[in-house]
Protein backbone atom coordinates (compact mmCIF):
# COMPACT_ATOMS: atom_id res chain seq x y z
CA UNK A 1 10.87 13.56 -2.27
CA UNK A 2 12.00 13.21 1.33
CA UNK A 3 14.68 15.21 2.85
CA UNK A 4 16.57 14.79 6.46
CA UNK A 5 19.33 17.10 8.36
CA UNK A 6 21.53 15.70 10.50
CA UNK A 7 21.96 18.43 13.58
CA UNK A 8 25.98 18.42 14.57
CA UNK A 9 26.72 20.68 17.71
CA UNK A 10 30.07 22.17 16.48
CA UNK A 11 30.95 21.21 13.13
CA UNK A 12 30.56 18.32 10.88
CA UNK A 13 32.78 15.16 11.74
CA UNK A 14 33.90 12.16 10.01
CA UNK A 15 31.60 10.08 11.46
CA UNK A 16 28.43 12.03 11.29
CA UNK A 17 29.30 12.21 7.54
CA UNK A 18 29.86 8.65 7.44
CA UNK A 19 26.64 7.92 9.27
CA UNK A 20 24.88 10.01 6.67
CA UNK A 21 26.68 8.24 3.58
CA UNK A 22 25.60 4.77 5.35
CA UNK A 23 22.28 5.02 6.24
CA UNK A 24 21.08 5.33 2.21
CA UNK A 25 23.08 2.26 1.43
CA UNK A 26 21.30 0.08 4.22
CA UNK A 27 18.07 1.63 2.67
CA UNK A 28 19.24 0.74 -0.64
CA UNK A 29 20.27 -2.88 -0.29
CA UNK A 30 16.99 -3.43 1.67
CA UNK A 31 15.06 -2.62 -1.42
CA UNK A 32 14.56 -6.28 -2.95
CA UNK A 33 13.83 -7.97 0.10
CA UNK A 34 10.87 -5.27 0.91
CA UNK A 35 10.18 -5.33 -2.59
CA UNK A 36 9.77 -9.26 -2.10
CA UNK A 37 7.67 -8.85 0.49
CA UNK A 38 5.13 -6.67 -0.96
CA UNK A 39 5.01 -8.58 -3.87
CA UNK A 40 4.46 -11.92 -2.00
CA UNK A 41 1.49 -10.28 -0.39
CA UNK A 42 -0.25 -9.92 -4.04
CA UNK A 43 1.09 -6.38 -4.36
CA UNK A 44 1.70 -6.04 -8.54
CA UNK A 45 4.42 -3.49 -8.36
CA UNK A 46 7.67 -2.29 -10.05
CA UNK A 47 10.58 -2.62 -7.85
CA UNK A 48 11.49 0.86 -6.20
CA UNK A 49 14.30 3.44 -7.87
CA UNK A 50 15.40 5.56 -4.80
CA UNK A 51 18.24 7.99 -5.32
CA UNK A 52 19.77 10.30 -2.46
CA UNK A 53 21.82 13.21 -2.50
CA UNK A 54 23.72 14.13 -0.06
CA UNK A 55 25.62 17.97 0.83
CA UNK A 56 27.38 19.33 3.88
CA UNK A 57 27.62 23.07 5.12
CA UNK A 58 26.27 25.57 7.34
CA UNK A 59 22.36 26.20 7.27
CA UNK A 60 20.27 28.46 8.95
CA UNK A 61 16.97 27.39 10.52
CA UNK A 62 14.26 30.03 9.62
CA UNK A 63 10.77 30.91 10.26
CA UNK A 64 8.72 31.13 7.09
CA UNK A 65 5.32 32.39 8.51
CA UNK A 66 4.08 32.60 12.00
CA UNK A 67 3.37 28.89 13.18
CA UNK A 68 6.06 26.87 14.40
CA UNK A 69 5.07 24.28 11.39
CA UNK A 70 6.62 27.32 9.32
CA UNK A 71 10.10 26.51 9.92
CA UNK A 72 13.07 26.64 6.89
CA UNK A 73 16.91 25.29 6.70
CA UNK A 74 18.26 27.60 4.32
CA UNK A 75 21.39 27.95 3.08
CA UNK A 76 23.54 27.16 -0.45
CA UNK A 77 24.09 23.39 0.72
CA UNK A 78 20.37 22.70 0.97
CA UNK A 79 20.20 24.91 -2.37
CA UNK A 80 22.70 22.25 -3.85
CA UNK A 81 20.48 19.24 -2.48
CA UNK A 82 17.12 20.54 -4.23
CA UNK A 83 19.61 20.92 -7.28
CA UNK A 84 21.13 17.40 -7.18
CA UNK A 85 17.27 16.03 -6.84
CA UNK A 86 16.04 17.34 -9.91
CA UNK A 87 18.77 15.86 -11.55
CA UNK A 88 17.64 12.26 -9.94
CA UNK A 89 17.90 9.27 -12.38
CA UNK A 90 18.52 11.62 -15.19
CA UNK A 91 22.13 12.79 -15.45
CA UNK A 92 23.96 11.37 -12.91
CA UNK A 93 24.55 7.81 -13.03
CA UNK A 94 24.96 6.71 -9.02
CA UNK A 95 22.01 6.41 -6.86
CA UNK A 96 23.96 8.26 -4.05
CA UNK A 97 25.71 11.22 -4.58
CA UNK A 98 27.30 13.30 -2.80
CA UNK A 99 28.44 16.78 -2.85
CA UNK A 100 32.22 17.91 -2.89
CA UNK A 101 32.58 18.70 1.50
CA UNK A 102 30.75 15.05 2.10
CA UNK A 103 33.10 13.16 0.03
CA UNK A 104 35.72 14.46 1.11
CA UNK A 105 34.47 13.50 4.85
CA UNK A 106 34.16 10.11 4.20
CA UNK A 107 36.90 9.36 1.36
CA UNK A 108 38.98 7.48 3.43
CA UNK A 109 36.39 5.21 4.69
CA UNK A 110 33.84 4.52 1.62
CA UNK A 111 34.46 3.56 -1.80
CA UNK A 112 33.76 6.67 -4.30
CA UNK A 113 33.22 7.08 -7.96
CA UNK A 114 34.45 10.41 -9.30
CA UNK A 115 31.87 11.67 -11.33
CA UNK A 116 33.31 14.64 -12.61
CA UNK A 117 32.01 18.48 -13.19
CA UNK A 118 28.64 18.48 -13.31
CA UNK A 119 26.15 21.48 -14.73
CA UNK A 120 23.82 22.49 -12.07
CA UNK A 121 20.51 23.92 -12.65
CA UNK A 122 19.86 27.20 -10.96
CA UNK A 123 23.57 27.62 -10.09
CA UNK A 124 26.34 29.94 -12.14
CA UNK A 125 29.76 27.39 -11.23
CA UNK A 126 29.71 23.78 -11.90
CA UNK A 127 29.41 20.95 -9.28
CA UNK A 128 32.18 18.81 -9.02
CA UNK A 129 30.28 15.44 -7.29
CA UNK A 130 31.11 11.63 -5.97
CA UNK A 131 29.05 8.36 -6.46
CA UNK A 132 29.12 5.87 -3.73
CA UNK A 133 30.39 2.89 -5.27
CA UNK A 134 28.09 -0.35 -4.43
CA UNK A 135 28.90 -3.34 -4.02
């Protein structure tokens, strides 16, 4: 699992949200032509499933330990993330989702696929979420 926060100096903006929507669908699209690639080298391989979740909110960047390597975002938007990944390729059915505050960031510019109230593992309310629609 990989994860990646996007640093905004004031608050989140349409276009940092779109650049964060954007960058997994260039990723995703490029899939078959690396997946070409490795298999034209004589690499016998299944063709990569990536998923990506995406929240927005406030975090807090901690220190877990005493080495600089022991550095934490915490806060309930990266809770929702770890959530949303453990629920990769098994209950929702869009390989980008995104959380309620990022779709509605980028609604205006990206086709979206309401995918309805979802139950969230470790979390008491239910997630209301958006698919990025491919195409």
């Amino acid at each position: 699992m990989g994860f990646a926060f996007l640093e905004h100096p004031d608050r989140c903006s349409t276009n940092l949200a779109l650049a964060a929507c954007r960058a997994p669908i260039i990723q995703l699209r490029s899939l078959p032509e690396i997946h070409r690639r490795l298999t034209g080298q004589g690499f016998s391989m299944l063709s990569p499933v990536l998923d990506w979740r995406l929240t927005t909110g406030q975090v807090t960047l901690s220190h877990c330990g005493s080495r600089s390597v022991g550095m934490a975002l915490v806060g309930d938007c990266i809770n929702l993330a770890f959530h949303l990944s453990s629920m990769a390729n098994k209950t929702l059915p869009a390989p980008i989702v995104l959380g309620p505050k990022t779709a509605s960031w980028v609604v205006q510019e990206l086709p979206l696929t309401d995918l309805g109230d979802q139950e969230i593992r470790g979390r008491t309310d239910q997630g209301h979420l958006f698919g990025i629609q491919l195409t």
